[in-house]
C-alpha atoms as a PDB file:
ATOM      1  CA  UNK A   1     105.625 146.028  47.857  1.00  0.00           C
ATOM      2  CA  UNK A   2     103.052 144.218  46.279  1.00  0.00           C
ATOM      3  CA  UNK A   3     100.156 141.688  46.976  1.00  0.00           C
ATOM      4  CA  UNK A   4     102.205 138.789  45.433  1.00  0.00           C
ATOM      5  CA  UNK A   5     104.976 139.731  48.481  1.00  0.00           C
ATOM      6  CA  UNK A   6     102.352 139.414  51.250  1.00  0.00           C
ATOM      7  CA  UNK A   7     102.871 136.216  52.958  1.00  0.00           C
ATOM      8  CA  UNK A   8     101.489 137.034  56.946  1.00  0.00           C
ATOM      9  CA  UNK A   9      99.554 139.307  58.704  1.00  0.00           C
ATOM     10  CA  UNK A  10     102.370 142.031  59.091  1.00  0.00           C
ATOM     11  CA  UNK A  11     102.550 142.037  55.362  1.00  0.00           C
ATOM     12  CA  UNK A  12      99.282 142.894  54.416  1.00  0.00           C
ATOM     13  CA  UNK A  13      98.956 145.427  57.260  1.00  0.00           C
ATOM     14  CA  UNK A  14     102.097 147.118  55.586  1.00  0.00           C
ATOM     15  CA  UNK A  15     100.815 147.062  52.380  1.00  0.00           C
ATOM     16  CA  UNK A  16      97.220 148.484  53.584  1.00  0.00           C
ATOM     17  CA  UNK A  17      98.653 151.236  55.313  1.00  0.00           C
ATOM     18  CA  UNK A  18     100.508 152.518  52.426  1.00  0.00           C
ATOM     19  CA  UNK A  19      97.635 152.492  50.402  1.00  0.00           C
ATOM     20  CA  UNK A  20      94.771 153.888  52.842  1.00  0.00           C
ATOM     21  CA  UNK A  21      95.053 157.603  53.718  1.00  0.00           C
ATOM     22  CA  UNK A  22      95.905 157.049  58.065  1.00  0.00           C
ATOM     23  CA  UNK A  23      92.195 157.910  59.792  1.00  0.00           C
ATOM     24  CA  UNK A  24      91.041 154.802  57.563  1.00  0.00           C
ATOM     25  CA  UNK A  25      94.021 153.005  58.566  1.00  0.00           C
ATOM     26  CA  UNK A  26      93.769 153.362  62.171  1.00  0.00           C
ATOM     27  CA  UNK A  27      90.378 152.568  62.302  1.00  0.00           C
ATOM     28  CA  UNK A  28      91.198 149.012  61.694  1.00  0.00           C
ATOM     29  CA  UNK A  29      94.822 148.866  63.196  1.00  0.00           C
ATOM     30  CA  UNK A  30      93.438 150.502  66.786  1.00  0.00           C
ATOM     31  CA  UNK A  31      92.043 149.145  69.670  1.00  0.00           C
ATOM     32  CA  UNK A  32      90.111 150.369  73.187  1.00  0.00           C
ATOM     33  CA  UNK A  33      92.414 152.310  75.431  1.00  0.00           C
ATOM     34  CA  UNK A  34      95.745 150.854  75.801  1.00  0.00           C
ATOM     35  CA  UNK A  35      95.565 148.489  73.540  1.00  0.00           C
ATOM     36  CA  UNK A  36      96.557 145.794  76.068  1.00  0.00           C
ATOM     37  CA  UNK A  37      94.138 143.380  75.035  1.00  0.00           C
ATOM     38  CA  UNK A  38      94.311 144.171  71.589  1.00  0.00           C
ATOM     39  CA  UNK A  39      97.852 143.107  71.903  1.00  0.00           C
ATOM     40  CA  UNK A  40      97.222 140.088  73.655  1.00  0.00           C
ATOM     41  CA  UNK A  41      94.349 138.800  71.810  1.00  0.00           C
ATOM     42  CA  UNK A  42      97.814 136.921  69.311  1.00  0.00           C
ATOM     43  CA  UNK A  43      99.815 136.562  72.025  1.00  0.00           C
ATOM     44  CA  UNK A  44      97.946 134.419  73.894  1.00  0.00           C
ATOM     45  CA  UNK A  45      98.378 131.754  71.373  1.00  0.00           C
ATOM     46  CA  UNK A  46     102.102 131.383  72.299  1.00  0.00           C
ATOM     47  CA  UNK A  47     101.042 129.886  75.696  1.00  0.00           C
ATOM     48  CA  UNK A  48     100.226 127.098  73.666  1.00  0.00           C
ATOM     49  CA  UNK A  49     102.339 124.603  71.688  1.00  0.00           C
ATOM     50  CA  UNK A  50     101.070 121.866  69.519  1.00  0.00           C
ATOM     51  CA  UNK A  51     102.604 118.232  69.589  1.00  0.00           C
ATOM     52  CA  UNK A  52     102.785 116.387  66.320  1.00  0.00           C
ATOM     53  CA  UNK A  53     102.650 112.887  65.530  1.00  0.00           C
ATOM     54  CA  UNK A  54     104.919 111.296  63.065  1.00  0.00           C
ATOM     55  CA  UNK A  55     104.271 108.168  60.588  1.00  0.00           C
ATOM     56  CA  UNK A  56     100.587 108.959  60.197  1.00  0.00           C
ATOM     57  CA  UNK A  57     100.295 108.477  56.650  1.00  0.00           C
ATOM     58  CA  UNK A  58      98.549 111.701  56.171  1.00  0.00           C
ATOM     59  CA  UNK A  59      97.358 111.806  52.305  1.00  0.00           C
ATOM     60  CA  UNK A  60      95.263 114.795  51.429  1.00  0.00           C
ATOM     61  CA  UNK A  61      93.793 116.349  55.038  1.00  0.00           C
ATOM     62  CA  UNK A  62      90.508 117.367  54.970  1.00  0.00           C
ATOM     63  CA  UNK A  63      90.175 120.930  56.095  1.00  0.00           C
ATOM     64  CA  UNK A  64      86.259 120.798  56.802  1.00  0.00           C
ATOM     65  CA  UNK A  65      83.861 121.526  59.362  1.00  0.00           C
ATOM     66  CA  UNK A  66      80.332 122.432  59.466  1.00  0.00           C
ATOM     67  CA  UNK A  67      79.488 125.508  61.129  1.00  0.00           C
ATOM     68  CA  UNK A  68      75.639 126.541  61.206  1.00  0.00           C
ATOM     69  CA  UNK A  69      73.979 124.089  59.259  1.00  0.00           C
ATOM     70  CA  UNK A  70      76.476 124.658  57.057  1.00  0.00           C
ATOM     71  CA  UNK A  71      79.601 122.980  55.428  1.00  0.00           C
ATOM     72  CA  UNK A  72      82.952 124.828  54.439  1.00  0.00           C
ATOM     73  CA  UNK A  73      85.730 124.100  53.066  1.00  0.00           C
ATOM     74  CA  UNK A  74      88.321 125.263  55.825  1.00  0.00           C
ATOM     75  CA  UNK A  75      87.583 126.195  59.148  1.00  0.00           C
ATOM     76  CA  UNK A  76      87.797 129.777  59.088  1.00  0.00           C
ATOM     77  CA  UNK A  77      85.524 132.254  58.025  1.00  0.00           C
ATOM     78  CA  UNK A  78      85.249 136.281  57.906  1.00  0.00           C
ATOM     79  CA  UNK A  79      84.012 138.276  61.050  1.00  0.00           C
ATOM     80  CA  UNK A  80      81.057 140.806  60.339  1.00  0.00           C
ATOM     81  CA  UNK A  81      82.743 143.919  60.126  1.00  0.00           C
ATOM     82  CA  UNK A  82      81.096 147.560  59.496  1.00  0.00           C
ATOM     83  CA  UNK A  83      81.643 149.663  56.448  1.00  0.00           C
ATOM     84  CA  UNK A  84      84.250 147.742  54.386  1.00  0.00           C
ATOM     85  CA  UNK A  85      83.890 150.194  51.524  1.00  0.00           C
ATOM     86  CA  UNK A  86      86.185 152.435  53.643  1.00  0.00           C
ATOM     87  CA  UNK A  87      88.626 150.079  52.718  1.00  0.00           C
ATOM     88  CA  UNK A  88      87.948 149.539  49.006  1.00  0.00           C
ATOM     89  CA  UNK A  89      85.091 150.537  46.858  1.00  0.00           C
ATOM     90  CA  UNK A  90      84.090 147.382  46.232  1.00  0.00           C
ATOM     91  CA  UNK A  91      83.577 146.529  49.915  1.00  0.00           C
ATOM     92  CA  UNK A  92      81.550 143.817  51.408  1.00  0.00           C
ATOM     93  CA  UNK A  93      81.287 142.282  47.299  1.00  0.00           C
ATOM     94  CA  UNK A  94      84.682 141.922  47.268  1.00  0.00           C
ATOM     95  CA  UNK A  95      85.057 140.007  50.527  1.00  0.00           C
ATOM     96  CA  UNK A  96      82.093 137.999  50.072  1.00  0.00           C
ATOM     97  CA  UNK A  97      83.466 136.970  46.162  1.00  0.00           C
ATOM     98  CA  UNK A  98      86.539 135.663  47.818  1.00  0.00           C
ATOM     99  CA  UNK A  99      84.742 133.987  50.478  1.00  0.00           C
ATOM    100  CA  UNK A 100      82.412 132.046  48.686  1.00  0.00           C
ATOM    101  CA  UNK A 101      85.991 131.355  45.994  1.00  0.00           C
ATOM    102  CA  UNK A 102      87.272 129.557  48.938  1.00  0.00           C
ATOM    103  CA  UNK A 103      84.326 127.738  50.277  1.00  0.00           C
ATOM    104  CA  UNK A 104      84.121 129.707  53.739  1.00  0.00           C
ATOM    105  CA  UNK A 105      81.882 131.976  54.504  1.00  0.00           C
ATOM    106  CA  UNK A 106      81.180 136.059  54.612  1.00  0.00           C
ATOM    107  CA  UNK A 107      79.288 137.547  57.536  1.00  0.00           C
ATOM    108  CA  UNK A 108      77.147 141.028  56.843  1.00  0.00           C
ATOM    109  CA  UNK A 109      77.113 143.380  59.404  1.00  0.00           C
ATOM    110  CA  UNK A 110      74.772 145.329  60.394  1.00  0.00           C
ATOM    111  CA  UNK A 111      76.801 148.476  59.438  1.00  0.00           C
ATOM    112  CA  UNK A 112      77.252 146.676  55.763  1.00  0.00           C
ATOM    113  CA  UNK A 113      78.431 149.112  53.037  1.00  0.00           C
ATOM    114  CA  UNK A 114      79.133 150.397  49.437  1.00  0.00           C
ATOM    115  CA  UNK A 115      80.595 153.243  49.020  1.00  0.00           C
ATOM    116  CA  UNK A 116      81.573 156.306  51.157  1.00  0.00           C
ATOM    117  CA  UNK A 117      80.210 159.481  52.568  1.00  0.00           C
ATOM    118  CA  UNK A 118      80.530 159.173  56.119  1.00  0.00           C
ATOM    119  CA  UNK A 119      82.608 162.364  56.735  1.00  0.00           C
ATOM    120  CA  UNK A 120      85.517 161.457  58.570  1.00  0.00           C
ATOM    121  CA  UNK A 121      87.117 163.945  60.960  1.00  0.00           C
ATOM    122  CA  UNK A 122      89.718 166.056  59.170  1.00  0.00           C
ATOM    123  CA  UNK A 123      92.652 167.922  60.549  1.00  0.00           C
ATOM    124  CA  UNK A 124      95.702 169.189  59.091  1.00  0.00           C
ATOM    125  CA  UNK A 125      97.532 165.965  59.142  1.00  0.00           C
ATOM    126  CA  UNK A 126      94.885 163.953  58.745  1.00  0.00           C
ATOM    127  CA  UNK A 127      93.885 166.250  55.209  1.00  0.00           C
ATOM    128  CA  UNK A 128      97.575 165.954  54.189  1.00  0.00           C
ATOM    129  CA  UNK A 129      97.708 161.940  54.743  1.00  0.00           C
ATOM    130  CA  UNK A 130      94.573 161.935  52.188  1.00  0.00           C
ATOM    131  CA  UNK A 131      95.891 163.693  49.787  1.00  0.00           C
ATOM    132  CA  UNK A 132      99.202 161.514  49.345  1.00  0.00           C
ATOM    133  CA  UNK A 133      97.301 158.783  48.613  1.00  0.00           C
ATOM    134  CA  UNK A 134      95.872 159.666  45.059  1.00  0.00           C
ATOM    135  CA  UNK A 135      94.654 156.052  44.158  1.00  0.00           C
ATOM    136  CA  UNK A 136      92.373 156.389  47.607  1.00  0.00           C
ATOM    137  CA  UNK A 137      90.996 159.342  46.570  1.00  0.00           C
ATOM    138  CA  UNK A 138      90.734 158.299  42.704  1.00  0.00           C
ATOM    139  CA  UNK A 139      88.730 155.510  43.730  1.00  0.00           C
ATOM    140  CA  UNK A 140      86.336 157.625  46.446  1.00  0.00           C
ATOM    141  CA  UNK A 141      85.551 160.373  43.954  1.00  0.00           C
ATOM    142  CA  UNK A 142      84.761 157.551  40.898  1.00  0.00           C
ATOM    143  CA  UNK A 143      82.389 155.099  42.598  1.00  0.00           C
ATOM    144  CA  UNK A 144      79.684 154.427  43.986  1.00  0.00           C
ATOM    145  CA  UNK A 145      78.173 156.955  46.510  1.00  0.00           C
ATOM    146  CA  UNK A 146      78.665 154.751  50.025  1.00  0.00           C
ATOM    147  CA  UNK A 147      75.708 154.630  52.055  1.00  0.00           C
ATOM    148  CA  UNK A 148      74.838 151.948  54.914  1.00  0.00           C
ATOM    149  CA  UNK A 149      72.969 149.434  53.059  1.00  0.00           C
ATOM    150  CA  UNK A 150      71.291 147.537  56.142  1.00  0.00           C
ATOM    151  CA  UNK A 151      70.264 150.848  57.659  1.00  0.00           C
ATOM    152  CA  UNK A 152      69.356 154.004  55.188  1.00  0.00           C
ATOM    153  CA  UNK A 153      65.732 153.344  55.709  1.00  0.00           C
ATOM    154  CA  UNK A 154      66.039 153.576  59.474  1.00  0.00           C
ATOM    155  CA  UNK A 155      68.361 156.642  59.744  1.00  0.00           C
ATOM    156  CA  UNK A 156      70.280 159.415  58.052  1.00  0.00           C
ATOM    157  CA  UNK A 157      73.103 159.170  60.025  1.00  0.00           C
ATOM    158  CA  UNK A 158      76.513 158.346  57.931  1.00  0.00           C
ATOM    159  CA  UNK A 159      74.597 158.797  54.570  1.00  0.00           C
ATOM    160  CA  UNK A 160      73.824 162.628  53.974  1.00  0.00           C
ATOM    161  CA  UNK A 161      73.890 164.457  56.616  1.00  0.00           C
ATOM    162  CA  UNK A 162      77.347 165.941  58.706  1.00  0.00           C
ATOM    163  CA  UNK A 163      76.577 163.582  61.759  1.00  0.00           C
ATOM    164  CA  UNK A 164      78.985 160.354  62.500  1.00  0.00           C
ATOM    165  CA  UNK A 165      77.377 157.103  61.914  1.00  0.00           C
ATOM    166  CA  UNK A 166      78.685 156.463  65.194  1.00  0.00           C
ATOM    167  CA  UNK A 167      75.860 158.213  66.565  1.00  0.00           C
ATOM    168  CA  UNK A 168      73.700 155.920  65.151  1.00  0.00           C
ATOM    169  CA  UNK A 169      75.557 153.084  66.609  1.00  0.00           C
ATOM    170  CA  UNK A 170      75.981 154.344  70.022  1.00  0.00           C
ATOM    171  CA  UNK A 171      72.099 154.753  70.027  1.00  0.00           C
ATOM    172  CA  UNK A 172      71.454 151.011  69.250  1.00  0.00           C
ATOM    173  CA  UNK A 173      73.294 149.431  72.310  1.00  0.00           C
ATOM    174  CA  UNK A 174      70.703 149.851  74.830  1.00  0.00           C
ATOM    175  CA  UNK A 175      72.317 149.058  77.999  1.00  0.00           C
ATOM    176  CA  UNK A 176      69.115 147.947  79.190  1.00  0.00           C
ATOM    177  CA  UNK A 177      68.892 144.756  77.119  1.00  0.00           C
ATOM    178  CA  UNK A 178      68.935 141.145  78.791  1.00  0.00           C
ATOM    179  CA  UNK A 179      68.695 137.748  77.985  1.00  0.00           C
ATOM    180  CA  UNK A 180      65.536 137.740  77.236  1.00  0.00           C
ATOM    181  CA  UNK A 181      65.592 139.944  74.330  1.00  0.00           C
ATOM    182  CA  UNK A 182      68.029 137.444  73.321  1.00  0.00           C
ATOM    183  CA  UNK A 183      66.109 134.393  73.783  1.00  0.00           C
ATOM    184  CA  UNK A 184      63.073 136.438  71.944  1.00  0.00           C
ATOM    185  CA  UNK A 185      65.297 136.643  68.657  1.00  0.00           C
ATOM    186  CA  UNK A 186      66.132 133.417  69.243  1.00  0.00           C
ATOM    187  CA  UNK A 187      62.650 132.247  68.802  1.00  0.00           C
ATOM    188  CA  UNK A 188      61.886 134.847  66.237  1.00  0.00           C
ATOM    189  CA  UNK A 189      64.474 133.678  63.877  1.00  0.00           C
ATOM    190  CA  UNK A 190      63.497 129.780  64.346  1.00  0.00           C
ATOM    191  CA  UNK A 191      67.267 128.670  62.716  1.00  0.00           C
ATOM    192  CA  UNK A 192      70.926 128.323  63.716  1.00  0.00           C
ATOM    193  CA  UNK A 193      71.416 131.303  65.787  1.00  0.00           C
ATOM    194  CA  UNK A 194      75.061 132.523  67.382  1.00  0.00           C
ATOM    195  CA  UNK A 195      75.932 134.802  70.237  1.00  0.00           C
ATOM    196  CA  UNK A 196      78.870 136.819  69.491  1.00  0.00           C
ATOM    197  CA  UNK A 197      80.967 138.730  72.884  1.00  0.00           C
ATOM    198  CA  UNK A 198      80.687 135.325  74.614  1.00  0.00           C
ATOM    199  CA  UNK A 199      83.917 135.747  77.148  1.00  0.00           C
ATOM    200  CA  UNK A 200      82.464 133.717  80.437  1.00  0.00           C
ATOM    201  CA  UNK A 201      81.576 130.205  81.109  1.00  0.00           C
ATOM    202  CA  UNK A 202      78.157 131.435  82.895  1.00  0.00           C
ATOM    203  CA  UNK A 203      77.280 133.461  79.960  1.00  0.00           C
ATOM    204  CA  UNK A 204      78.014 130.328  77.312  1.00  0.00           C
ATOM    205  CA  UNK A 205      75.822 128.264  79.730  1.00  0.00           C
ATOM    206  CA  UNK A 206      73.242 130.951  79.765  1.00  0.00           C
ATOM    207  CA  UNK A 207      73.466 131.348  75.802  1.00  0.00           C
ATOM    208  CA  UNK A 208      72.744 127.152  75.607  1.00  0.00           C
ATOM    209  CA  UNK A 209      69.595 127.333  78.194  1.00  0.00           C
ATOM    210  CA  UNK A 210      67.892 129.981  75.989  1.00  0.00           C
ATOM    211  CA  UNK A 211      68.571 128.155  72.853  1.00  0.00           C
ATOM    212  CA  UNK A 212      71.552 129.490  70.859  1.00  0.00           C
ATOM    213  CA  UNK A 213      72.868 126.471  68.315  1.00  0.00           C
ATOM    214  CA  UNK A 214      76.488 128.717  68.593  1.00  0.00           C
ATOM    215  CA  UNK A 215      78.651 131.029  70.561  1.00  0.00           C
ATOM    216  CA  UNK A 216      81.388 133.852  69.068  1.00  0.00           C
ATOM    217  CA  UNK A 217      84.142 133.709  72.046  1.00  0.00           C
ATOM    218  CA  UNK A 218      84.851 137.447  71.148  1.00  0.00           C
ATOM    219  CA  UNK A 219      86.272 140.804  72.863  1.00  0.00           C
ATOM    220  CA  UNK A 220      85.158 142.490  69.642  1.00  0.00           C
ATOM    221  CA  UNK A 221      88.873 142.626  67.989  1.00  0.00           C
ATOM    222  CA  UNK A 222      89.912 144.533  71.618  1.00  0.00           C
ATOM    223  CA  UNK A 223      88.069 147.400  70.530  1.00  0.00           C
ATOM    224  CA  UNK A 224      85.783 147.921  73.650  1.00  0.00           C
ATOM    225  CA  UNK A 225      86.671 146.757  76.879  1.00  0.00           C
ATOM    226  CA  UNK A 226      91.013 147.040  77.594  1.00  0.00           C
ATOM    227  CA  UNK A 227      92.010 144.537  80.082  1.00  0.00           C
ATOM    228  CA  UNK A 228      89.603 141.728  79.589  1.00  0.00           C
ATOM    229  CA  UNK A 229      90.297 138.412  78.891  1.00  0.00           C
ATOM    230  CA  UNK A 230      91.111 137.195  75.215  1.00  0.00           C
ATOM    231  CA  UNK A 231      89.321 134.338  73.462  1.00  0.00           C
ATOM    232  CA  UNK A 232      91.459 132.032  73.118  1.00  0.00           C
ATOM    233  CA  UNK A 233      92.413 131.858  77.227  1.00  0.00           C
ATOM    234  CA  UNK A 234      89.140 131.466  77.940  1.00  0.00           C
ATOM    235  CA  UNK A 235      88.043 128.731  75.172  1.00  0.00           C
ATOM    236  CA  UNK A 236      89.192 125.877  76.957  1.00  0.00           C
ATOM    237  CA  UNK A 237      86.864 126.537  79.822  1.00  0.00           C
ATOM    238  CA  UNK A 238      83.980 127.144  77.716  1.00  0.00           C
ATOM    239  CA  UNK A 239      84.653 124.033  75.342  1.00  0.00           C
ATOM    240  CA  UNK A 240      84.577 121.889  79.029  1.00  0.00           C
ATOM    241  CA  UNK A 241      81.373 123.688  79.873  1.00  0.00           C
ATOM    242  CA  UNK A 242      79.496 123.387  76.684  1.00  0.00           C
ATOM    243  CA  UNK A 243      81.266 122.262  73.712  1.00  0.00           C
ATOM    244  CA  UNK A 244      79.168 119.098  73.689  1.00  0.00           C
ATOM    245  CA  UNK A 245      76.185 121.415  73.700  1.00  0.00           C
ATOM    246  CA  UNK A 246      76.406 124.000  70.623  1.00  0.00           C
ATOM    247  CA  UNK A 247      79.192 124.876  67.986  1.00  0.00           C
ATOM    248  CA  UNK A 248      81.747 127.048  69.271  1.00  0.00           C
ATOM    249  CA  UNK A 249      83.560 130.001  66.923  1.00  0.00           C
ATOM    250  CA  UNK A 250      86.858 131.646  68.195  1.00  0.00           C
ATOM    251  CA  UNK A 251      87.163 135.522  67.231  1.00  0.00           C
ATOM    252  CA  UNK A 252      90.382 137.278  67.810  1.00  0.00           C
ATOM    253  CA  UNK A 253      93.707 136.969  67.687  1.00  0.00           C
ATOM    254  CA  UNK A 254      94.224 134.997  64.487  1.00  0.00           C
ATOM    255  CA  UNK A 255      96.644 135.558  62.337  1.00  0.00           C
ATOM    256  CA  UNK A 256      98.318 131.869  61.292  1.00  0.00           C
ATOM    257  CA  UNK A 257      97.024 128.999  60.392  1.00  0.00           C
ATOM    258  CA  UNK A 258      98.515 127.574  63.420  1.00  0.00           C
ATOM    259  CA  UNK A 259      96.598 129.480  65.460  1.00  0.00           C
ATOM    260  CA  UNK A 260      93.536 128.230  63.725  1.00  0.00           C
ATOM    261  CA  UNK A 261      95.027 124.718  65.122  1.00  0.00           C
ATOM    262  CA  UNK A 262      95.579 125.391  68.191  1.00  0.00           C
ATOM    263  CA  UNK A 263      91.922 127.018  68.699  1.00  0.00           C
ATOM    264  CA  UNK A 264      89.973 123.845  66.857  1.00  0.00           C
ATOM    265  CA  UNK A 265      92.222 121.327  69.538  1.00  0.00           C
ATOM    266  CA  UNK A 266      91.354 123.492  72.501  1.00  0.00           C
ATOM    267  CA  UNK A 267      87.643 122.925  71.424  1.00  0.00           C
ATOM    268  CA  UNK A 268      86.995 125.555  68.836  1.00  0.00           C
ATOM    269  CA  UNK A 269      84.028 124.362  66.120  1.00  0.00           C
ATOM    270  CA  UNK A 270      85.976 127.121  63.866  1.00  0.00           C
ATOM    271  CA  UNK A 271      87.666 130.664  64.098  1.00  0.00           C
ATOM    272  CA  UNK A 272      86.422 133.814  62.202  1.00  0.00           C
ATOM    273  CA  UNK A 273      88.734 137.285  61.882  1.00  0.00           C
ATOM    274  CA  UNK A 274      88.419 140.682  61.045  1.00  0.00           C
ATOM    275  CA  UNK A 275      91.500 142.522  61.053  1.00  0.00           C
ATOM    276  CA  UNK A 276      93.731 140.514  58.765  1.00  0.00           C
ATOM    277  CA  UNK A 277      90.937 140.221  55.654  1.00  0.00           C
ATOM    278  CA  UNK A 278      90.446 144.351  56.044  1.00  0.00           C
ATOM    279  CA  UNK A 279      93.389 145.048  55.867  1.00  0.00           C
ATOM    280  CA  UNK A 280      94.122 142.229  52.863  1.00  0.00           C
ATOM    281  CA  UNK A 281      91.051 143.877  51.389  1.00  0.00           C
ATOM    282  CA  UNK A 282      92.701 147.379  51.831  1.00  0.00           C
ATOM    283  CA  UNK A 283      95.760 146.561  50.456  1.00  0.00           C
ATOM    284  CA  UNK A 284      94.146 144.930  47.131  1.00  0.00           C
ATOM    285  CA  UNK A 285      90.122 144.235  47.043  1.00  0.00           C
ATOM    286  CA  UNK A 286      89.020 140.889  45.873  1.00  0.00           C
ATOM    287  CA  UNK A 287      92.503 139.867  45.010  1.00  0.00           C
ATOM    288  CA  UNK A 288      93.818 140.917  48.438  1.00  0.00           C
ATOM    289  CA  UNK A 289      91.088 138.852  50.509  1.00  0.00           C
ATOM    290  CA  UNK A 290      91.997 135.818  47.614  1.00  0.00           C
ATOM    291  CA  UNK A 291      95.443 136.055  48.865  1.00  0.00           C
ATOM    292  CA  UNK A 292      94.880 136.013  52.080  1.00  0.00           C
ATOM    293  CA  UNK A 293      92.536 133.074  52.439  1.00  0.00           C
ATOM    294  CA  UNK A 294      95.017 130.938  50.165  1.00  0.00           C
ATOM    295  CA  UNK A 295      97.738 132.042  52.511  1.00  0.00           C
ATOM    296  CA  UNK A 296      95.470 130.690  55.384  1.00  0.00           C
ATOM    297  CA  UNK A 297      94.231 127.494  53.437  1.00  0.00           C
ATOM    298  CA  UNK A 298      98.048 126.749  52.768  1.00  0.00           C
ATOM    299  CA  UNK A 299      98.958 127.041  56.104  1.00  0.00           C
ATOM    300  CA  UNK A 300      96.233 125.492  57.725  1.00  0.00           C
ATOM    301  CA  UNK A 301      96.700 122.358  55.260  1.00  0.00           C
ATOM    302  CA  UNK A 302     100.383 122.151  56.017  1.00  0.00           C
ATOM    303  CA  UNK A 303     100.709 122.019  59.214  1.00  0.00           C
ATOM    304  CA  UNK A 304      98.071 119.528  59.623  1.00  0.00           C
ATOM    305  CA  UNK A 305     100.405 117.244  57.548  1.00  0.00           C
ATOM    306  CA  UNK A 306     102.904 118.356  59.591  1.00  0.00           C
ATOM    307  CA  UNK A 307     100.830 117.369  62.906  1.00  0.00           C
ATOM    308  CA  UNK A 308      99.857 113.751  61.258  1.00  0.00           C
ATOM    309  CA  UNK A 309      96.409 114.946  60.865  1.00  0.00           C
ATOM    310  CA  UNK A 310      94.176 113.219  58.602  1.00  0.00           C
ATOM    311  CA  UNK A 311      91.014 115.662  59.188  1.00  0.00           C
ATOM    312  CA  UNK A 312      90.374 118.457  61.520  1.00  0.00           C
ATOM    313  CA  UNK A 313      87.788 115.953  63.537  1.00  0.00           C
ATOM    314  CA  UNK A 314      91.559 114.796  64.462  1.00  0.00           C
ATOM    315  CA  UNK A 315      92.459 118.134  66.592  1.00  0.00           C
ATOM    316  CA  UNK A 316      91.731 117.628  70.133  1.00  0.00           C
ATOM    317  CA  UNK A 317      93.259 118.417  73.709  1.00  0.00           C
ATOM    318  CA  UNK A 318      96.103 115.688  72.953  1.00  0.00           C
ATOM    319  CA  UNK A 319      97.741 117.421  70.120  1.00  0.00           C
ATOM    320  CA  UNK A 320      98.297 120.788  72.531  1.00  0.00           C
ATOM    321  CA  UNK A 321     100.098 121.706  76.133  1.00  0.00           C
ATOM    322  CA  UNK A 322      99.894 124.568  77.841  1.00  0.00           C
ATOM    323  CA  UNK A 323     103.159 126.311  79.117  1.00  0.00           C
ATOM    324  CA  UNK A 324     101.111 127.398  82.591  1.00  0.00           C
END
């Protein structure tokens, strides 16, 4: 199996996993406990069908939006994710170099990356799964040392030292921390600001009294609280609450460029994922990411010939139903 083969989701996943050793895998594949929401963060989509229209003389759609101040090209862009370099030496370059080829946008996180030297935890298995996968190792041993780029000034944690960045992590979310801190940074910053884990309609109407220009509807990928809602069952309340407000961003779940569809008509500004461009950037770098994004653009620009859509502006509440 190669890149050229990879046509969905499930493709590149497959491909990724036979090229990362499995504790790098699974840190991307898993979720929080269960894995229920995880699971139903894509599934939720299928409660949803889209209604075409026929004889719209469609031409060339326009795949557009704006999103921050700022225009792209389709309306999809890639998640902040930590420590891509687990993934492929190149990292966060590579995913940003297809981003900006496609006219969407990268997001850094704060746990950005270049290399690799977090130690991960080894067992047997886990020792044995690294060593049959030679071009892995090749490419750990002949670049660049990794080190957290955003952070190294601020900790040692994950860059020389035998202690799990994930120390460093836990230590930053300080349970203590409230709206105002929010609407401090807010004011700080003095530009287009977004609030990502957005899940309620008090907490989106909270985010637009204190001044945020955008909202990430966002369970984090399922990776922290199992059982909660997913984004996109709880976007259409939001949009009705304040989509005339600030720009809305759906995180979770996306896989097809229906889905992106389905999102932007239930009041979505634009979506953003994680998952699918790791593991595209797992399974091939640059060219992976490249792959995937055309695979998104192409589907994306299909089906909204196929829906008799002239321009995403088009997607609204008429071109969906919902089964319940």
């Amino acid at each position: 199996m190669s890149l050229k083969n990879c046509y969905n989701f499930e493709d590149f996943r497959k491909l990724a996993k036979k090229k990362l050793p499995a504790p790098i895998f699974h840190y991307i594949d898993g979720g929080a406990d269960d894995e229920t929401t995880l699971k139903r963060n894509t599934n939720s989509f299928d409660d949803c069908d889209l209604i075409p229209n026929i004889l719209r003389s469609v031409g060339e759609p326009d795949l557009s939006t704006t999103v921050f101040g700022r225009k792209i090209d389709m309306p999809i862009f890639l998640s902040p994710t930590a420590m891509q370099s687990l993934y492929h030496p190149d990292g966060d370059k590579a995913s940003a170099r297809a981003a900006e080829k496609f006219g969407t946008m990268y997001s850094m996180s704060t746990m950005a990356s270049t290399g690799f030297t977090t130690p991960p935890k080894f067992t047997l298995e886990s020792i044995m799964n690294f060593a049959m996968r030679p071009g892995w190792l090749f490419r750990y041993f002949t670049n660049k040392k990794f080190e957290l780029a955003n952070i190294k000034h601020k900790t040692d944690k994950g860059t020389n030292i035998t202690k799990s960045v994930i120390d460093y992590v836990n230590e930053q979310y300080d349970p203590q921390m409230n709206w105002e801190d929010a609407e401090y940074c807010i004011k700080k910053w003095d530009g287009p600001f977004a609030l990502k884990g957005v899940m309620s309609v008090e907490d989106a109407k909270r985010a637009v009294d204190i001044g945020c220009t955008a909202i990430i509807i966002s369970n984090h990928g399922g990776r922290q609280l199992d059982g909660s809602r997913t984004p996109f069952d709880q976007l259409k309340a939001i949009s009705d609450a304040v989509g005339d407000k600030l720009e809305i961003i759906l995180d979770g779940g996306v896989r097809r460029g229906t889905h992106v569809l389905k999102a932007l008509a239930a009041g979505a500004t634009a979506c953003s994922f994680g998952k699918a461009f790791l593991f595209s950037l797992g399974a091939g770098g640059q060219q992976g990411v490249e792959r995937l994004l055309q695979n998104m653009h192409d589907e994306i620009r299909r089906n909204m010939i196929l829906m008799g859509c002239k321009s995403v502006k088009e997607l609204d509440r008429s071109k969906i139903i919902y089964r319940n």
